[in-house]
Protein backbone atom coordinates (compact mmCIF):
# COMPACT_ATOMS: atom_id res chain seq x y z
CA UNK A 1 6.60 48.36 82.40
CA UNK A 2 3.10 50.08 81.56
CA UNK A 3 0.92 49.40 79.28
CA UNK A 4 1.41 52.07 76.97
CA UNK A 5 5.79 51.10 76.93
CA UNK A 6 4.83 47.67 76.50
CA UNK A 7 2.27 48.84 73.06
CA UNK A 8 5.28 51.01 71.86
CA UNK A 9 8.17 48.65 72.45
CA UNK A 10 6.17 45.75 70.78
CA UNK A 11 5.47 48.20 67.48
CA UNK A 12 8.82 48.88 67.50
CA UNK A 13 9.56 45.47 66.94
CA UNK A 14 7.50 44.80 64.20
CA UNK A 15 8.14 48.88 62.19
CA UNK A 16 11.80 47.84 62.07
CA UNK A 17 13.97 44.75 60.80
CA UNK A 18 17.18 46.43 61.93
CA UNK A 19 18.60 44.41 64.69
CA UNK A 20 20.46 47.59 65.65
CA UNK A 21 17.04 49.12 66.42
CA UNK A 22 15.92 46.28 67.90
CA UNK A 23 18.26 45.41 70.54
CA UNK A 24 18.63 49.45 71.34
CA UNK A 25 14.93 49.25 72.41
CA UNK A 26 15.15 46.13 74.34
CA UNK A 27 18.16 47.50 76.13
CA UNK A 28 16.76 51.23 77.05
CA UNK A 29 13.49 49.99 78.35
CA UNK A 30 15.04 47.87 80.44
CA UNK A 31 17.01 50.74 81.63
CA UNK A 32 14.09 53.23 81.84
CA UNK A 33 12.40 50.09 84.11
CA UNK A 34 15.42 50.94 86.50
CA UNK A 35 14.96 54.74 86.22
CA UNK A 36 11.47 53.96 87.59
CA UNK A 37 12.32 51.91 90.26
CA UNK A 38 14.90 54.04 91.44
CA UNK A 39 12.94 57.28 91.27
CA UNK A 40 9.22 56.58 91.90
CA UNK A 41 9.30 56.73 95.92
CA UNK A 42 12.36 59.89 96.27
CA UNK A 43 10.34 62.36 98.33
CA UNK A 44 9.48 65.45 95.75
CA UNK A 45 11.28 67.54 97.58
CA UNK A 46 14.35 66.27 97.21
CA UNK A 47 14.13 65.67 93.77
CA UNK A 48 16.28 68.83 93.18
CA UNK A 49 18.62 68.35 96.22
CA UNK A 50 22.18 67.68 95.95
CA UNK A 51 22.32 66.46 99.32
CA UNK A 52 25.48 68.83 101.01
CA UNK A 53 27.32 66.64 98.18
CA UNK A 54 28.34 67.44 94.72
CA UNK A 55 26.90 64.26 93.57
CA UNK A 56 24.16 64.76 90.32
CA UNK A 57 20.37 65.34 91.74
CA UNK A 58 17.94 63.41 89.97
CA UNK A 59 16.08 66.08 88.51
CA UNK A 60 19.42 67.30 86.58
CA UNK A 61 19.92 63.54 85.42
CA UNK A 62 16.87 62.82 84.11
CA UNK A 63 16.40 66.36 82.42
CA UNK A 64 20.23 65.43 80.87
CA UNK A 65 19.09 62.16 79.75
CA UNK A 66 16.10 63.52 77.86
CA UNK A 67 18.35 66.38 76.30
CA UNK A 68 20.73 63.83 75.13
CA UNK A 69 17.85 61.63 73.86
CA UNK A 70 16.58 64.80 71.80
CA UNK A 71 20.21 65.08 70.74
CA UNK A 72 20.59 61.37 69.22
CA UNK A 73 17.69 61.67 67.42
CA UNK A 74 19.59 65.14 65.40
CA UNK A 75 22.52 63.19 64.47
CA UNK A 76 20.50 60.41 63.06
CA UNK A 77 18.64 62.98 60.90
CA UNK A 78 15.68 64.04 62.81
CA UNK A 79 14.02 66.39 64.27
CA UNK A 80 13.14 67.37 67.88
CA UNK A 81 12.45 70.91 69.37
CA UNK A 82 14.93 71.10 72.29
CA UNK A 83 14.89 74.74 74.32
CA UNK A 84 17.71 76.87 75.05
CA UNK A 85 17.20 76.75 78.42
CA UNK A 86 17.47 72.57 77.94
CA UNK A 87 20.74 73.53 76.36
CA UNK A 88 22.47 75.34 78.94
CA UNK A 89 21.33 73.40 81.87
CA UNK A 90 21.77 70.04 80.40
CA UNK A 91 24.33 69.93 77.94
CA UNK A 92 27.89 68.49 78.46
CA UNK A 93 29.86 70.04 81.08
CA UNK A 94 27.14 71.92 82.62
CA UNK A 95 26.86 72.11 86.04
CA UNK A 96 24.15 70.48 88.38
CA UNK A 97 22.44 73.27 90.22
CA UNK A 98 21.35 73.62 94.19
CA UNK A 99 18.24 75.76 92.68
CA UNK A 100 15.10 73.26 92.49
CA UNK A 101 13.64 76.44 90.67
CA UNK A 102 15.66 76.11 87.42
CA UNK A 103 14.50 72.57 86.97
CA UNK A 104 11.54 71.25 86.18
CA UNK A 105 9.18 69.18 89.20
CA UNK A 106 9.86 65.61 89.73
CA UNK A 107 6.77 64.75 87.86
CA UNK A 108 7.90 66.70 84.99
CA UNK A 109 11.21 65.47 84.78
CA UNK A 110 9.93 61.59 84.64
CA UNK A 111 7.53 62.57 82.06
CA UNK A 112 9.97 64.65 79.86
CA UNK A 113 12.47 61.63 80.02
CA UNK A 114 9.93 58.39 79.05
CA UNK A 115 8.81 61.18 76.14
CA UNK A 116 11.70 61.91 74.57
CA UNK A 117 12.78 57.93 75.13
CA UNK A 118 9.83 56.93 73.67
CA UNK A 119 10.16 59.68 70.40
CA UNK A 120 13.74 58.86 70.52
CA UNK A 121 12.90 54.93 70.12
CA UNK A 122 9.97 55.38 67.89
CA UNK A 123 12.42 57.37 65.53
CA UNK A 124 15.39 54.72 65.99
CA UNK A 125 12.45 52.02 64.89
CA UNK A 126 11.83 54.03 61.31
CA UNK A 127 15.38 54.15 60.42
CA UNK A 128 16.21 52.36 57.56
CA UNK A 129 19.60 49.76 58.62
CA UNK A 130 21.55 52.47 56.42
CA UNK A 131 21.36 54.92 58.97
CA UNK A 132 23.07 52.84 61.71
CA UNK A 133 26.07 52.23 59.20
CA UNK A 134 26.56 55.75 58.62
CA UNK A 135 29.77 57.58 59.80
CA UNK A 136 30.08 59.46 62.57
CA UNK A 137 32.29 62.08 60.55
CA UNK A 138 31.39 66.05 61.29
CA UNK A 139 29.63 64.39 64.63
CA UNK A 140 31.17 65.31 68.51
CA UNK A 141 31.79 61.27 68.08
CA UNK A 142 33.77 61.43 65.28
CA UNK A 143 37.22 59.53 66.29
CA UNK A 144 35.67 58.50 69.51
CA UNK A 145 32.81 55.77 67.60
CA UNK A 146 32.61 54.68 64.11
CA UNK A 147 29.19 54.57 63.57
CA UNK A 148 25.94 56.32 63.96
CA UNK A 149 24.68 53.04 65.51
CA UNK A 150 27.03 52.68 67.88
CA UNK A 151 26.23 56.22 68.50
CA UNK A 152 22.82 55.66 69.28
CA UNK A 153 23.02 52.71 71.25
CA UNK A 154 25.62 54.83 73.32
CA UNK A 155 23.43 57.64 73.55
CA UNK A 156 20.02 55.37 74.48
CA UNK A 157 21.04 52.71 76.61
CA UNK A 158 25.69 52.86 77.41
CA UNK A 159 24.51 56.75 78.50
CA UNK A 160 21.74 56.29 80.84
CA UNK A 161 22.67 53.35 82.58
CA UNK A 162 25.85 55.34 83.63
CA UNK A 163 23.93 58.14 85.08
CA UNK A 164 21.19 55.98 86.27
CA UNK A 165 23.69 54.30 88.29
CA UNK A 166 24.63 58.22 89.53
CA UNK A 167 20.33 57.96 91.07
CA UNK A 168 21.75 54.51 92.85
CA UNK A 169 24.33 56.62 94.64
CA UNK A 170 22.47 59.46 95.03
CA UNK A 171 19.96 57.35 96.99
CA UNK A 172 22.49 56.24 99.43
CA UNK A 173 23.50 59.58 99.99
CA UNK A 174 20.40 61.02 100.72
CA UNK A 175 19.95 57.81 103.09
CA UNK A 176 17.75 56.18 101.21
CA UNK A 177 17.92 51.97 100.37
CA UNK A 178 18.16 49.83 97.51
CA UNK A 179 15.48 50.77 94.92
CA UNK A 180 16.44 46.67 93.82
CA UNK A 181 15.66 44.70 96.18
């Protein structure tokens, strides 16, 4: 974790008295660590290769991640700019694209996700515990989760490490080996 995670993640701890906040950031920078490690040494030119599969490329995860981050912070009453262009490639059901042009450069894409998880987190720390108990009526979760908490803790850490187990496969595919160890 770098320095500047490590100086957010430990303000987070002290903004907020919300356990729900607290063990949300715990969890998603432990699963951003992961990201890293599985990401840092693909070859940027395959960054936006499907491989001959139809398996998700990394640059469509991680751009779909940070969407979706952008997206939990809305339905806990926030704000965050997100594109049209983020919306159509990266919403739910969209398609992952053989056209590296369409997507931003592996660089991009890792800095766009630790952003928005960062903003996302940073947000999720200033929430009063009253948030997190709110319904998820007149949501896309409504019947599906109870809570905007459980929302959120979906969204940041049940969310990601589901697709960043996608980049685990996708590795193998493209022939490369454990990121882990």
């Amino acid at each position: 974790m770098d320095s500047r995670t490590h100086t957010i993640k430990e303000n987070q701890m002290t903004i907020t008295q919300s356990p729900v906040a607290v063990t949300i950031s715990g969890s998603a920078f432990f699963t951003e660590k992961l990201m890293h490690m599985i990401c840092n040494d693909i070859d940027e030119s395959k960054f936006a290769d499907r491989v001959g599969t139809t398996i998700n490329h990394p640059a469509f995860v991680l751009g779909h991640l940070a969407y979706y981050f952008g997206v939990c912070v809305q339905l806990l009453g926030g704000e965050v700019e997100l594109s049209e262009n983020e919306s159509t490639l990266y919403q739910h059901g969209a398609d992952c694209l053989d056209d590296e042009s369409v997507y931003l450069d592996k660089a991009s894409c890792i800095a766009q996700y630790n952003t928005r998880l960062e903003e996302a987190l940073g947000f999720v720390a200033s929430c009063d515990a009253e948030v997190f108990d709110r319904s998820t009526a007149g949501t896309p979760f409504e019947g599906r989760m109870d809570t905007l908490g459980q929302v959120a803790a979906f969204m940041l850490v049940g969310h990601p490490a589901f697709h960043i187990g996608q980049l685990s496969a996708w590795r193998r595919v493209a022939g490369m080996g454990s990121a882990t160890g």
